[in-house]
PDB file of N, CA and C in Angstrom:
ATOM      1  N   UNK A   1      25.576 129.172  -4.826  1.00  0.00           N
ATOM      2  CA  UNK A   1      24.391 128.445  -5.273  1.00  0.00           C
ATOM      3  C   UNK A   1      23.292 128.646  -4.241  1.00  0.00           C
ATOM      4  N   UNK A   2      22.274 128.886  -4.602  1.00  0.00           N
ATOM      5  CA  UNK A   2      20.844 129.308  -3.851  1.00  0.00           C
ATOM      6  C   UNK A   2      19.934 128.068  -4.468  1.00  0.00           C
ATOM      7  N   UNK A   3      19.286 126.802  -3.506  1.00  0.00           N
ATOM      8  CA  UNK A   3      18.219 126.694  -3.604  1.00  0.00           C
ATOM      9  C   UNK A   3      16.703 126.856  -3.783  1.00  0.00           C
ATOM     10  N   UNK A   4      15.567 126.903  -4.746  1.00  0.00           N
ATOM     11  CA  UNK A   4      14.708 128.121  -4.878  1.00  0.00           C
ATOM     12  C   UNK A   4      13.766 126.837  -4.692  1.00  0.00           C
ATOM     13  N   UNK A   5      12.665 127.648  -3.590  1.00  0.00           N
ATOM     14  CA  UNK A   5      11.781 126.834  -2.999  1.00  0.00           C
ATOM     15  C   UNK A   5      10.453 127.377  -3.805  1.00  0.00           C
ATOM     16  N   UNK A   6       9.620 126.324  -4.013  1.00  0.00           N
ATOM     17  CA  UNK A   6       8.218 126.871  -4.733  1.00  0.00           C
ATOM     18  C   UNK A   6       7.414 127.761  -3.515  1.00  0.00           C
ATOM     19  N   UNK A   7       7.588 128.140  -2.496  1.00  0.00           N
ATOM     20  CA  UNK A   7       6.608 129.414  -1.923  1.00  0.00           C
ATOM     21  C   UNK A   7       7.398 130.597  -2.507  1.00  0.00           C
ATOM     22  N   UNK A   8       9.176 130.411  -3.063  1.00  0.00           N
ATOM     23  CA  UNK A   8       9.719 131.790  -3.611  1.00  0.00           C
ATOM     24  C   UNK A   8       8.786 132.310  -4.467  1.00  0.00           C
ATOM     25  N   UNK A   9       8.876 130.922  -5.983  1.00  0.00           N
ATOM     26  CA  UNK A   9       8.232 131.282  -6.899  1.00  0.00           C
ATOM     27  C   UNK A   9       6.813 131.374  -6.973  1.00  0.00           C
ATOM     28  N   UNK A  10       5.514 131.010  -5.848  1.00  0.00           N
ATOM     29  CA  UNK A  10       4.726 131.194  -5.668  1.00  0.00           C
ATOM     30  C   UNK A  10       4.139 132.548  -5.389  1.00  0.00           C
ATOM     31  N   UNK A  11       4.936 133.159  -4.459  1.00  0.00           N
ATOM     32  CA  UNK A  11       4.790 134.511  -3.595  1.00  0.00           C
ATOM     33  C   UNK A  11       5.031 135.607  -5.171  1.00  0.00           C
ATOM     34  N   UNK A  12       6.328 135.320  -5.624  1.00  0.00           N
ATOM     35  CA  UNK A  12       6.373 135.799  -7.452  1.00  0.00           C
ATOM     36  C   UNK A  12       5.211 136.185  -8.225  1.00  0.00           C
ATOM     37  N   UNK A  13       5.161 135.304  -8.518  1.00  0.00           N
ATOM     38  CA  UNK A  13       4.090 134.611  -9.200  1.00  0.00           C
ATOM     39  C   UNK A  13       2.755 135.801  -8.418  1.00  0.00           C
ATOM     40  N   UNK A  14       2.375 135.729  -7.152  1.00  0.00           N
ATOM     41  CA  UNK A  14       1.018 135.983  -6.776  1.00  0.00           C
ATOM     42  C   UNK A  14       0.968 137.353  -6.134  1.00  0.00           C
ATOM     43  N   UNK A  15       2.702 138.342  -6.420  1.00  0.00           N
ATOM     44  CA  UNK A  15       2.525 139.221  -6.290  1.00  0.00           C
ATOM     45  C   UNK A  15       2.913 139.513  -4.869  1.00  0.00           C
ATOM     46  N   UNK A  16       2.986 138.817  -3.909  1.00  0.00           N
ATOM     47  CA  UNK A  16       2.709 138.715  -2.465  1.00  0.00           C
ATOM     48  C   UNK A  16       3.903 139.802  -1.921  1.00  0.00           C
ATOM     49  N   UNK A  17       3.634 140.641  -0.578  1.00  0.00           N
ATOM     50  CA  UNK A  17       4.703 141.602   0.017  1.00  0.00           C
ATOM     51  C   UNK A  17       6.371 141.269  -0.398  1.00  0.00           C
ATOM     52  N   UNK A  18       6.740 140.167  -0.627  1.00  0.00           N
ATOM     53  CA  UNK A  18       8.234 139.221  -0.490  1.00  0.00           C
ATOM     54  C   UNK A  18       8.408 139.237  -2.026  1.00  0.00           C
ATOM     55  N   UNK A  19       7.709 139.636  -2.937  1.00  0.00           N
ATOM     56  CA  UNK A  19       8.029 139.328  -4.452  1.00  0.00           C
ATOM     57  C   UNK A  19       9.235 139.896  -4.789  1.00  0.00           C
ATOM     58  N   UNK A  20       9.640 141.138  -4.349  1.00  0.00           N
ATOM     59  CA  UNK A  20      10.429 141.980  -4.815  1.00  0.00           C
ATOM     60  C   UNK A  20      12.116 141.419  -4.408  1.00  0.00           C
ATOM     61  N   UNK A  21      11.687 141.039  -3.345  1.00  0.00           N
ATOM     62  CA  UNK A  21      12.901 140.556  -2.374  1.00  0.00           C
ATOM     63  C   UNK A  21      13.430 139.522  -2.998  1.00  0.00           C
ATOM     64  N   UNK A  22      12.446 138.358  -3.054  1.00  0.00           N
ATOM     65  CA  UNK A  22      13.148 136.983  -3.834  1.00  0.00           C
ATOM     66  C   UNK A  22      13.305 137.385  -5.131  1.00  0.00           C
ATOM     67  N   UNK A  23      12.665 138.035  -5.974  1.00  0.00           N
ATOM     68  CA  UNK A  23      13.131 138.711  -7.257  1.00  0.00           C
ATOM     69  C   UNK A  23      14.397 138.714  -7.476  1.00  0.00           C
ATOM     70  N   UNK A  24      15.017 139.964  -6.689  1.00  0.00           N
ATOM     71  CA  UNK A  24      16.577 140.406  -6.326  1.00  0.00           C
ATOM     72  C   UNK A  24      17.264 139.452  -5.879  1.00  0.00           C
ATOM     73  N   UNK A  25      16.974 137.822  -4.858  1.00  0.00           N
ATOM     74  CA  UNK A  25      17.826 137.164  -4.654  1.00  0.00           C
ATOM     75  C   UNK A  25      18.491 136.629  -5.969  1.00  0.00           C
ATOM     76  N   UNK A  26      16.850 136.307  -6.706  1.00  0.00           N
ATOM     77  CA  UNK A  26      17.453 135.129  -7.638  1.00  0.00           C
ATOM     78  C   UNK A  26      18.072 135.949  -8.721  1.00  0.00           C
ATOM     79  N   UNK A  27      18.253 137.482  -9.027  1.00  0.00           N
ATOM     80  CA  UNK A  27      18.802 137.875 -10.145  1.00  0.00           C
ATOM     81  C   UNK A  27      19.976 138.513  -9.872  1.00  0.00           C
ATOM     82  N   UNK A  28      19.918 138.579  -8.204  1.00  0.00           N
ATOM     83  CA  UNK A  28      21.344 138.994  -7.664  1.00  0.00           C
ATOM     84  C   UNK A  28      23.087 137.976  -8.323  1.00  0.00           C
ATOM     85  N   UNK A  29      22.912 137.482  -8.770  1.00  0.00           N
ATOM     86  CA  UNK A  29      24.069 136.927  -9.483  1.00  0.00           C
ATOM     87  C   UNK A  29      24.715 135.381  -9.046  1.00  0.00           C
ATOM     88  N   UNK A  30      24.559 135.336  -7.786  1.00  0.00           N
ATOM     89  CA  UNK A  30      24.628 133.519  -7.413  1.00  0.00           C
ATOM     90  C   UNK A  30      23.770 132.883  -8.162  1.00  0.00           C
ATOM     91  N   UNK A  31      24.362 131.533  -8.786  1.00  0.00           N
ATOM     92  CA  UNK A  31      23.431 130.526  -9.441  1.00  0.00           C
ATOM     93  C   UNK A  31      22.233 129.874  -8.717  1.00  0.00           C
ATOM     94  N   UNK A  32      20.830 129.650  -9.171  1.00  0.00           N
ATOM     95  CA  UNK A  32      20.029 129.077  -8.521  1.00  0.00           C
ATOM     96  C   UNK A  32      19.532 127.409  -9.314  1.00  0.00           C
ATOM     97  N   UNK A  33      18.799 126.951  -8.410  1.00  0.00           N
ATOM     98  CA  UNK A  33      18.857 125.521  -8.766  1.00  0.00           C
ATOM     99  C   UNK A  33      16.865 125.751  -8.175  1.00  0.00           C
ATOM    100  N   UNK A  34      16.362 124.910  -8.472  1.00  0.00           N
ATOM    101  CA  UNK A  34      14.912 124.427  -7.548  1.00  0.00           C
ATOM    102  C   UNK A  34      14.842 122.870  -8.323  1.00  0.00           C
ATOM    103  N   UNK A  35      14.242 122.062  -7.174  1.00  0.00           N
ATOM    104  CA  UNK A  35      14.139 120.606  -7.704  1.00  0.00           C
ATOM    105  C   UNK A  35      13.013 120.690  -8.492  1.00  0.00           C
ATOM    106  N   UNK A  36      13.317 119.440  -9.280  1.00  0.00           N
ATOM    107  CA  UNK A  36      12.144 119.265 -10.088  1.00  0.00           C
ATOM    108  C   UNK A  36      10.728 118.793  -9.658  1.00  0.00           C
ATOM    109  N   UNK A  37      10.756 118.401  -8.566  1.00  0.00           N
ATOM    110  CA  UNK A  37       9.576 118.494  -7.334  1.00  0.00           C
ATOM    111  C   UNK A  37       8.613 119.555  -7.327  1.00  0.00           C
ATOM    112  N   UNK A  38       9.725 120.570  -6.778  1.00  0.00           N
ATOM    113  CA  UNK A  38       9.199 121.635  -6.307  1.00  0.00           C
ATOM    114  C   UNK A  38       9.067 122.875  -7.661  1.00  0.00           C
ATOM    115  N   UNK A  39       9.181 122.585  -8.991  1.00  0.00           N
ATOM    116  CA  UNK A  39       8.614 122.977 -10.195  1.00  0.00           C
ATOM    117  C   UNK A  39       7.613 122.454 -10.407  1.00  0.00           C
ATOM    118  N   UNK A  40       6.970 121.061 -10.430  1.00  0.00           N
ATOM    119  CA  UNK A  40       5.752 120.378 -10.563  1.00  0.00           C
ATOM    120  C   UNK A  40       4.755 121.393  -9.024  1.00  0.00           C
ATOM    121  N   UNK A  41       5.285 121.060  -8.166  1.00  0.00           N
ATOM    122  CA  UNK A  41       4.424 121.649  -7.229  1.00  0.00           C
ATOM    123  C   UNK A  41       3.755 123.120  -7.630  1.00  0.00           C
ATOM    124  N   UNK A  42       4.897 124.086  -7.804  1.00  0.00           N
ATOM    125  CA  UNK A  42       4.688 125.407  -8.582  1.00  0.00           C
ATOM    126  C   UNK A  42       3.429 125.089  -9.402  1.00  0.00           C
ATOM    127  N   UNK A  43       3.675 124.700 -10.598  1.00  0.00           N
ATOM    128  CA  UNK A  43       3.064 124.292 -11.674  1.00  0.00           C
ATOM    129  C   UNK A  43       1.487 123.977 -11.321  1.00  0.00           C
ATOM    130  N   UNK A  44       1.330 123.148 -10.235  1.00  0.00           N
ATOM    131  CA  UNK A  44       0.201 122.444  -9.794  1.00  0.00           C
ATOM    132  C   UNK A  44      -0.432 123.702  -8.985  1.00  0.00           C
ATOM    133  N   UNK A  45      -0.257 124.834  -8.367  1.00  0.00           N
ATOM    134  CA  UNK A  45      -0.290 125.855  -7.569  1.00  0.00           C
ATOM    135  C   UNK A  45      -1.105 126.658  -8.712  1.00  0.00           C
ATOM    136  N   UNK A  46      -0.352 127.400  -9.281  1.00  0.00           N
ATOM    137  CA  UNK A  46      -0.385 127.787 -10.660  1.00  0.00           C
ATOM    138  C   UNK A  46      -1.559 128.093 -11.953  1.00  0.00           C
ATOM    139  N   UNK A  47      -1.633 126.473 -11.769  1.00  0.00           N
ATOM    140  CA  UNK A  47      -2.616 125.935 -12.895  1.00  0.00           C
ATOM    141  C   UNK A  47      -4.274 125.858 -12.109  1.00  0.00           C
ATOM    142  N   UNK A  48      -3.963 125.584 -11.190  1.00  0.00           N
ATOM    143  CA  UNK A  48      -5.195 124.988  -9.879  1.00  0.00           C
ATOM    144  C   UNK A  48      -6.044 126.561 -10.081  1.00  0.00           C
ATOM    145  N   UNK A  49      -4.671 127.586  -9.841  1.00  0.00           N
ATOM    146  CA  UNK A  49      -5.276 129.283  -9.343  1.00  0.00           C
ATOM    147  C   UNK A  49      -5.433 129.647 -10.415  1.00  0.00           C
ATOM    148  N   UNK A  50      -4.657 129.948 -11.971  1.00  0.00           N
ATOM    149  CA  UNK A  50      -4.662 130.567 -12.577  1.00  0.00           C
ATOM    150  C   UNK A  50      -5.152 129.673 -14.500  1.00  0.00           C
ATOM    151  N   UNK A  51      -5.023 128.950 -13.988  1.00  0.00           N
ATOM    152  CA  UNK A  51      -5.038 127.858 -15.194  1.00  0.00           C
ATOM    153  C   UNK A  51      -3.831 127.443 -16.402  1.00  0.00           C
ATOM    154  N   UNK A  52      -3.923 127.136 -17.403  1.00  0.00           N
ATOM    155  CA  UNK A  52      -2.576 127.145 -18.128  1.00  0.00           C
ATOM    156  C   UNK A  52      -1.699 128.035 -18.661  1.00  0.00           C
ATOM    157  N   UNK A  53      -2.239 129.365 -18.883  1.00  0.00           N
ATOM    158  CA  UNK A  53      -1.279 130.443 -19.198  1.00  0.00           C
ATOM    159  C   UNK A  53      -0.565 130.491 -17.717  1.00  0.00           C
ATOM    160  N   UNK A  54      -0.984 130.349 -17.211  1.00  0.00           N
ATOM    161  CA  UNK A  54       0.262 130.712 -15.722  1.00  0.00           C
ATOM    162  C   UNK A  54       1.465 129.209 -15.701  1.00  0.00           C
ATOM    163  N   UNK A  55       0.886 128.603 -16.219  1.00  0.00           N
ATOM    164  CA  UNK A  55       1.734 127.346 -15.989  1.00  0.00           C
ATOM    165  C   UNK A  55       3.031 127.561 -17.302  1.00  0.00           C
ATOM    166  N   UNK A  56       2.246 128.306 -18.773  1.00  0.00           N
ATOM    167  CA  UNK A  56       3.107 128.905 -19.418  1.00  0.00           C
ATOM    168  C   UNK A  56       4.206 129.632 -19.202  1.00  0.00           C
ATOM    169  N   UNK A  57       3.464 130.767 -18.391  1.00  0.00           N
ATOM    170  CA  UNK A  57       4.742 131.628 -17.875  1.00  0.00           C
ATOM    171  C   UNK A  57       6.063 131.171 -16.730  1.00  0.00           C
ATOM    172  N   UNK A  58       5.122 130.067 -15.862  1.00  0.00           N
ATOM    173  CA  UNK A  58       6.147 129.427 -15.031  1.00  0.00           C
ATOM    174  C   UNK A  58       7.487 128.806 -16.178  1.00  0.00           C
ATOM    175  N   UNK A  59       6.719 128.129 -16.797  1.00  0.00           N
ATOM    176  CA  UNK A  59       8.276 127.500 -17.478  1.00  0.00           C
ATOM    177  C   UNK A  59       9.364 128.096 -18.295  1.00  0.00           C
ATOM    178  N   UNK A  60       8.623 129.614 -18.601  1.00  0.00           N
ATOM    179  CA  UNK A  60       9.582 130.102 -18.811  1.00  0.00           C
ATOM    180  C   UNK A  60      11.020 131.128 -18.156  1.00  0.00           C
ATOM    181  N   UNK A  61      10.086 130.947 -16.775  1.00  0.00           N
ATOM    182  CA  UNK A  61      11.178 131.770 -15.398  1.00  0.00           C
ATOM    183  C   UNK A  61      12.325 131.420 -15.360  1.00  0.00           C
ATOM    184  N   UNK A  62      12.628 129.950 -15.659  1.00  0.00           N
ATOM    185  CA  UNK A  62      13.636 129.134 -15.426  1.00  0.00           C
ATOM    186  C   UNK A  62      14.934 129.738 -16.829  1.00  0.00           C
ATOM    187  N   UNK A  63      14.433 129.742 -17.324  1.00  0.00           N
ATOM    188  CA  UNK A  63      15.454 130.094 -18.308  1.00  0.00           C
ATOM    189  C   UNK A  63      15.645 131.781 -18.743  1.00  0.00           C
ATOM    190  N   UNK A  64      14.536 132.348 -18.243  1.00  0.00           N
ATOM    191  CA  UNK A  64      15.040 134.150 -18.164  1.00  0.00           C
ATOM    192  C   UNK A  64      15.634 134.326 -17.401  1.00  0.00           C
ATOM    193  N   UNK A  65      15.678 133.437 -15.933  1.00  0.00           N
ATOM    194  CA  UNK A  65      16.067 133.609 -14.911  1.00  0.00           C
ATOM    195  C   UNK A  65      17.399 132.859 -14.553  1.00  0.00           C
ATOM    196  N   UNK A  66      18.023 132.453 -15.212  1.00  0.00           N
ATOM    197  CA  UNK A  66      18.643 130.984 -15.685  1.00  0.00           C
ATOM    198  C   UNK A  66      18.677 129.887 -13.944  1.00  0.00           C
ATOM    199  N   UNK A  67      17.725 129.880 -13.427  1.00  0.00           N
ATOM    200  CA  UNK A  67      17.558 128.617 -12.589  1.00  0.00           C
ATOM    201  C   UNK A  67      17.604 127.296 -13.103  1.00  0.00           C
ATOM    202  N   UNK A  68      18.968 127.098 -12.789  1.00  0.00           N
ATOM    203  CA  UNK A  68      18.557 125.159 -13.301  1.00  0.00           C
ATOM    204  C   UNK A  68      17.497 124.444 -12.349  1.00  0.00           C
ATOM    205  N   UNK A  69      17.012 123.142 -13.197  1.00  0.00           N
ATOM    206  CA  UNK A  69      16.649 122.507 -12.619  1.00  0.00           C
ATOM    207  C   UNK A  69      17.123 121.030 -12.303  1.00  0.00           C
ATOM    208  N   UNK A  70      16.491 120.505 -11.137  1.00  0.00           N
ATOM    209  CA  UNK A  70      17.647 119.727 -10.808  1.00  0.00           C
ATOM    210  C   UNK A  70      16.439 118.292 -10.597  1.00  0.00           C
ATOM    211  N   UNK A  71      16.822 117.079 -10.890  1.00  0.00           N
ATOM    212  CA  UNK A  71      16.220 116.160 -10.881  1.00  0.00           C
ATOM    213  C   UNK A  71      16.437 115.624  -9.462  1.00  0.00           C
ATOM    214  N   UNK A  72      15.295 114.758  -9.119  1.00  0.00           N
ATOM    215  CA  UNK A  72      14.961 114.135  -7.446  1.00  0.00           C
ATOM    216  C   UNK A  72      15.675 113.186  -7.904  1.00  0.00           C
ATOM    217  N   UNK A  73      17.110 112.654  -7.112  1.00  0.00           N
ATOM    218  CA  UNK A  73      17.826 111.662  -7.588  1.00  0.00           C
ATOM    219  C   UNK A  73      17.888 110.612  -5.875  1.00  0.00           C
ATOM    220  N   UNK A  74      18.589 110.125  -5.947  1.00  0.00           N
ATOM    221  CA  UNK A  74      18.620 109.204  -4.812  1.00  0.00           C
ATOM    222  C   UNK A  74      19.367 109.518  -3.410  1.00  0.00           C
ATOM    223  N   UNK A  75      20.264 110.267  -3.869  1.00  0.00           N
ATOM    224  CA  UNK A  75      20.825 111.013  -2.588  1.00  0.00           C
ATOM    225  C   UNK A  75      20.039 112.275  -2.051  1.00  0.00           C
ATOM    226  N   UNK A  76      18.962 112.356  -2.772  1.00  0.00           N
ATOM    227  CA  UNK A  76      17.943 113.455  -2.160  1.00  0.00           C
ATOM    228  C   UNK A  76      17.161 112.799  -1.672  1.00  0.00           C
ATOM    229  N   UNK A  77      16.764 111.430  -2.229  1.00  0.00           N
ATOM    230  CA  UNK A  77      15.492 110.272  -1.919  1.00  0.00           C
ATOM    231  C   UNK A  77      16.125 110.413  -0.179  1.00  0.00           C
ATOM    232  N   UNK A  78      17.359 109.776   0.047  1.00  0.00           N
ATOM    233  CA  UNK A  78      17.760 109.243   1.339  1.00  0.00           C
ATOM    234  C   UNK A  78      17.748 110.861   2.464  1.00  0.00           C
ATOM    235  N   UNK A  79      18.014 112.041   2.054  1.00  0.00           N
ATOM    236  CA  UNK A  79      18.509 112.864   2.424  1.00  0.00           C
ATOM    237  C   UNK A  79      17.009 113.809   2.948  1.00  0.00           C
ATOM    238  N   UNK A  80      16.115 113.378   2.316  1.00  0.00           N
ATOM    239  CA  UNK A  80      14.857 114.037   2.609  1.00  0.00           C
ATOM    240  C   UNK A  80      13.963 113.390   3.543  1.00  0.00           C
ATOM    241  N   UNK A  81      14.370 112.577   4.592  1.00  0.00           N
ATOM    242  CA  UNK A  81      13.677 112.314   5.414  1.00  0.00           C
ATOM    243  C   UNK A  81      13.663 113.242   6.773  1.00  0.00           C
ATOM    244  N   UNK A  82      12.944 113.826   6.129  1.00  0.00           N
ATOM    245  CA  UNK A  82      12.269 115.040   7.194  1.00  0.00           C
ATOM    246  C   UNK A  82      11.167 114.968   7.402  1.00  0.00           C
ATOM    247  N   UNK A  83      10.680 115.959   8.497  1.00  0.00           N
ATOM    248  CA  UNK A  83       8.933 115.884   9.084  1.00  0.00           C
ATOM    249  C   UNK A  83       8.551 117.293   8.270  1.00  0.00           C
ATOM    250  N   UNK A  84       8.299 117.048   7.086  1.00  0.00           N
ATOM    251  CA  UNK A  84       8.408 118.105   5.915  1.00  0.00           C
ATOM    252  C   UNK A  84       7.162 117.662   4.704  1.00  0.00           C
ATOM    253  N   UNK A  85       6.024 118.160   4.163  1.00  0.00           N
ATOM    254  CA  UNK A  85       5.620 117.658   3.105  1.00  0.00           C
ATOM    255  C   UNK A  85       6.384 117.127   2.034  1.00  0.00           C
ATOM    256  N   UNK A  86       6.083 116.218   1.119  1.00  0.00           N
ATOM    257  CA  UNK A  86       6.956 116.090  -0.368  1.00  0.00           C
ATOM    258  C   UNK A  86       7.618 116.978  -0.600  1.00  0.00           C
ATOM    259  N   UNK A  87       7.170 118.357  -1.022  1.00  0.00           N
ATOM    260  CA  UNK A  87       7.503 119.502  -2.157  1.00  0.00           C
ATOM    261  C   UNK A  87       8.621 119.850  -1.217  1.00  0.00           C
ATOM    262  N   UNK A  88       8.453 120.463  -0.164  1.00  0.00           N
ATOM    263  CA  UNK A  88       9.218 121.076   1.242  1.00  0.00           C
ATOM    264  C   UNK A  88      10.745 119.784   1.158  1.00  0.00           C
ATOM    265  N   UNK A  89      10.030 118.592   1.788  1.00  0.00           N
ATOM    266  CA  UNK A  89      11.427 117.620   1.846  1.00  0.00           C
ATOM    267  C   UNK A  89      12.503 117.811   0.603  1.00  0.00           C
ATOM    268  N   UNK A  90      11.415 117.879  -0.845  1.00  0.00           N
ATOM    269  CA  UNK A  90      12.307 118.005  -1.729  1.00  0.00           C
ATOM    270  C   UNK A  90      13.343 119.037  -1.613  1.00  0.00           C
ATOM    271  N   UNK A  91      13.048 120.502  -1.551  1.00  0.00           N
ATOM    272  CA  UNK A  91      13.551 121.417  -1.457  1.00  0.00           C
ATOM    273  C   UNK A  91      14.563 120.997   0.062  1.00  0.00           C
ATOM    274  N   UNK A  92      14.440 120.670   1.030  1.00  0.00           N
ATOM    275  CA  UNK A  92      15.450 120.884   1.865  1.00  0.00           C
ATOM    276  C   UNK A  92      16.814 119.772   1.541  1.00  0.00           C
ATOM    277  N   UNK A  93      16.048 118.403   0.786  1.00  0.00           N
ATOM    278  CA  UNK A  93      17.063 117.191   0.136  1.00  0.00           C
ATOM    279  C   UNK A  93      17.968 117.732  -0.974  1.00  0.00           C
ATOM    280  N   UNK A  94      17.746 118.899  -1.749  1.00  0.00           N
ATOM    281  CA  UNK A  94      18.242 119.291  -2.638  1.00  0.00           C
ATOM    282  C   UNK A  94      19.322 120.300  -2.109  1.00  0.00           C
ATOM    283  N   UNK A  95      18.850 121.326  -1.127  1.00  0.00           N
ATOM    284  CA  UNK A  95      19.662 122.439  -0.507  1.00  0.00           C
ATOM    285  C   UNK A  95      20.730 121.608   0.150  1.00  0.00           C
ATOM    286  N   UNK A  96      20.508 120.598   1.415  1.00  0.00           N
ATOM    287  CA  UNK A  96      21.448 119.464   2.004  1.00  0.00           C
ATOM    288  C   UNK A  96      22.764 119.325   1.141  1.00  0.00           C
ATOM    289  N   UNK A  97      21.818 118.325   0.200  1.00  0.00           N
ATOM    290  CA  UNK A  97      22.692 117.633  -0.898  1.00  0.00           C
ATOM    291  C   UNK A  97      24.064 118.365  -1.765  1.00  0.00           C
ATOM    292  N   UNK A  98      23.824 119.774  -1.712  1.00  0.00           N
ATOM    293  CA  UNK A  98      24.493 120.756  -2.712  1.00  0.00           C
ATOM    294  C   UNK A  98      25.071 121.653  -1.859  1.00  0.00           C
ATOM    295  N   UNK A  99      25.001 121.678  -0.179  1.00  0.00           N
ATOM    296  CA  UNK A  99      24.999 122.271   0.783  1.00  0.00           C
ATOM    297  C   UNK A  99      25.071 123.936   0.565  1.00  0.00           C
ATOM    298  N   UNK A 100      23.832 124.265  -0.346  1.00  0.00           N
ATOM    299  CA  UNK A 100      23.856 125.337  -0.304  1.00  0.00           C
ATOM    300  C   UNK A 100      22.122 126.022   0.591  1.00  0.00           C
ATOM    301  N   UNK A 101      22.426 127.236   0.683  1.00  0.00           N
ATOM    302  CA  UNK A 101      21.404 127.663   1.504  1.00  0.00           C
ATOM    303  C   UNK A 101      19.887 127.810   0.669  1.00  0.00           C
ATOM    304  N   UNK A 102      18.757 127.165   1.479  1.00  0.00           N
ATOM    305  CA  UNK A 102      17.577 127.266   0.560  1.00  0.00           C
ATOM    306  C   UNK A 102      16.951 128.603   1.024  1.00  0.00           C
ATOM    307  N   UNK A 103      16.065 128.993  -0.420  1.00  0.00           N
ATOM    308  CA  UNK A 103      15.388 130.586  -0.548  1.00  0.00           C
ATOM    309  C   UNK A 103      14.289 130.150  -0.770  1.00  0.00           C
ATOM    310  N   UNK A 104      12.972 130.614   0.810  1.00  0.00           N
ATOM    311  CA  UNK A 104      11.634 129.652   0.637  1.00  0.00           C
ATOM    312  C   UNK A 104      10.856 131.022   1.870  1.00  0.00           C
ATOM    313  N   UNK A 105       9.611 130.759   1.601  1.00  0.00           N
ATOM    314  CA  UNK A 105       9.001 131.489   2.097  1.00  0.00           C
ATOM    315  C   UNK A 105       8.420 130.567   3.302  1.00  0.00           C
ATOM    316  N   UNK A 106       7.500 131.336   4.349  1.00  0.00           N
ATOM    317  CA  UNK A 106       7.312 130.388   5.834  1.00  0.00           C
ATOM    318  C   UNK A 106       8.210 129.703   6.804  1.00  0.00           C
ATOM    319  N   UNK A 107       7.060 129.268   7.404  1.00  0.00           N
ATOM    320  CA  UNK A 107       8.504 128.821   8.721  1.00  0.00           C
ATOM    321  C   UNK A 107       8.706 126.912   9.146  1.00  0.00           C
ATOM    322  N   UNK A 108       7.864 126.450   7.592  1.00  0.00           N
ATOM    323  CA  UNK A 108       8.002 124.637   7.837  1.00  0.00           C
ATOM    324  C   UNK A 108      10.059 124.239   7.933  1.00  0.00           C
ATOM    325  N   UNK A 109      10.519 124.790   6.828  1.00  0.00           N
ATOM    326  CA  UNK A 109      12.032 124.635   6.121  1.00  0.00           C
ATOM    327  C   UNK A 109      12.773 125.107   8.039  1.00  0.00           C
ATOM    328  N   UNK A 110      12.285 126.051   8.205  1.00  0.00           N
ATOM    329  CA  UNK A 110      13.315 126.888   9.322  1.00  0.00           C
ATOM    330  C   UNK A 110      13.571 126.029  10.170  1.00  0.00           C
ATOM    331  N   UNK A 111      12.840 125.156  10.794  1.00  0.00           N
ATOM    332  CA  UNK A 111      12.649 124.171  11.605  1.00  0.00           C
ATOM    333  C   UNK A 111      13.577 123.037  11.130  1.00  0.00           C
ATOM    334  N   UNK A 112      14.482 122.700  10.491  1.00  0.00           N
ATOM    335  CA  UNK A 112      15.504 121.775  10.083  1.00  0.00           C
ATOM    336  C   UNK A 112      16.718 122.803  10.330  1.00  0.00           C
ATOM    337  N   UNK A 113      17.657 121.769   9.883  1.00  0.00           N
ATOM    338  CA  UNK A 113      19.403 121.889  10.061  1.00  0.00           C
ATOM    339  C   UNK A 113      19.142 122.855   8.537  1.00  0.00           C
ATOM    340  N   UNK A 114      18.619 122.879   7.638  1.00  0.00           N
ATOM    341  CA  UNK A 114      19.364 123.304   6.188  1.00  0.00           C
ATOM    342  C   UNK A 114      19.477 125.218   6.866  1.00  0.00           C
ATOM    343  N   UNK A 115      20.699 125.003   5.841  1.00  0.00           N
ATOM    344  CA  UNK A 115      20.883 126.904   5.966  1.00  0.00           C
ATOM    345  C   UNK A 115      19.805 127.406   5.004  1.00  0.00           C
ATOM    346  N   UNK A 116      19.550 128.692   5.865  1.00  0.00           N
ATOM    347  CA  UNK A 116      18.486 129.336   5.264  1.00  0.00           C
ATOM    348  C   UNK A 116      19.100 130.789   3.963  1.00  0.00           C
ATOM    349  N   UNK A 117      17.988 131.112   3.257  1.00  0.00           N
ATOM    350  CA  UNK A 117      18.493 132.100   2.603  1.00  0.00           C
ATOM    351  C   UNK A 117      16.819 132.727   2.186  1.00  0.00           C
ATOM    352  N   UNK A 118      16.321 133.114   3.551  1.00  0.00           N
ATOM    353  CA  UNK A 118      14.714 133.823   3.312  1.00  0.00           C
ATOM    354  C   UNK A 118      15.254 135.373   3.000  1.00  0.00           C
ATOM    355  N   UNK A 119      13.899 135.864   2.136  1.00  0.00           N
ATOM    356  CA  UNK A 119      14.164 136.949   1.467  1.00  0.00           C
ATOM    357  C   UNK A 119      13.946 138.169   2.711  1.00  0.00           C
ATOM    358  N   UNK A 120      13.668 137.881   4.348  1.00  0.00           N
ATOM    359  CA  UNK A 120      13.418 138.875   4.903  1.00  0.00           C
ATOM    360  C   UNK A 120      14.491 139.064   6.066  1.00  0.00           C
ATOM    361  N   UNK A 121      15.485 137.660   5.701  1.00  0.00           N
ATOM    362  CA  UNK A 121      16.673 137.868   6.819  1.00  0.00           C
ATOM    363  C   UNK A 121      17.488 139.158   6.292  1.00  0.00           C
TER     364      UNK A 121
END
């Protein structure tokens, strides 16, 4: 199981040097998960840059791609107290919680205990 952080699907999404890489993580064959946080965040990214056809195509990644999504439940509430924005805490409360390694672009996430799974290690 791979955690999928919204800078994955952002960098995707915007084309960025790393697209290709997280591409291949998430279709490489381990199951992926991203919180439902960090889909709204996407979404809000998205729509802000590109307007609603991009917010279209976001929702449909999840299911070509088969990423579940996973709801902010309470053991993520307690588990995400990190020195992390919302979207970020979410994503590291979710990776914790499922103790699997999160797949995120930058270096806010690196700076915690969660195992990593960046597309340039």
């Amino acid at each position: 199981m791979i955690v999928v952080d919204s800078s994955a699907l952002v960098a995707i999404f915007l084309d960025e040097p790393e697209k290709q890489i997280f591409e291949d993580i998430i279709a490489g064959g381990e199951d992926c998960i991203i919180s439902a946080v960090n889909a709204h965040e996407t979404a809000c990214v998205l729509r802000s840059r590109f307007g609603p056809p991009a917010v279209a195509r976001l929702w449909r990644l999840p299911a070509d791609r088969d990423i579940e999504t996973a709801p902010f439940d309470e053991a993520q509430m307690r588990a995400a107290a990190a020195r992390l924005n919302l979207a970020d805490c979410a994503a590291y409360a979710l990776a914790v919680t499922m103790n699997a390694p999160l797949l995120f672009k930058g270096d806010d996430v690196s700076e915690t205990d969660v195992r990593v799974r960046r597309g340039l290690d």
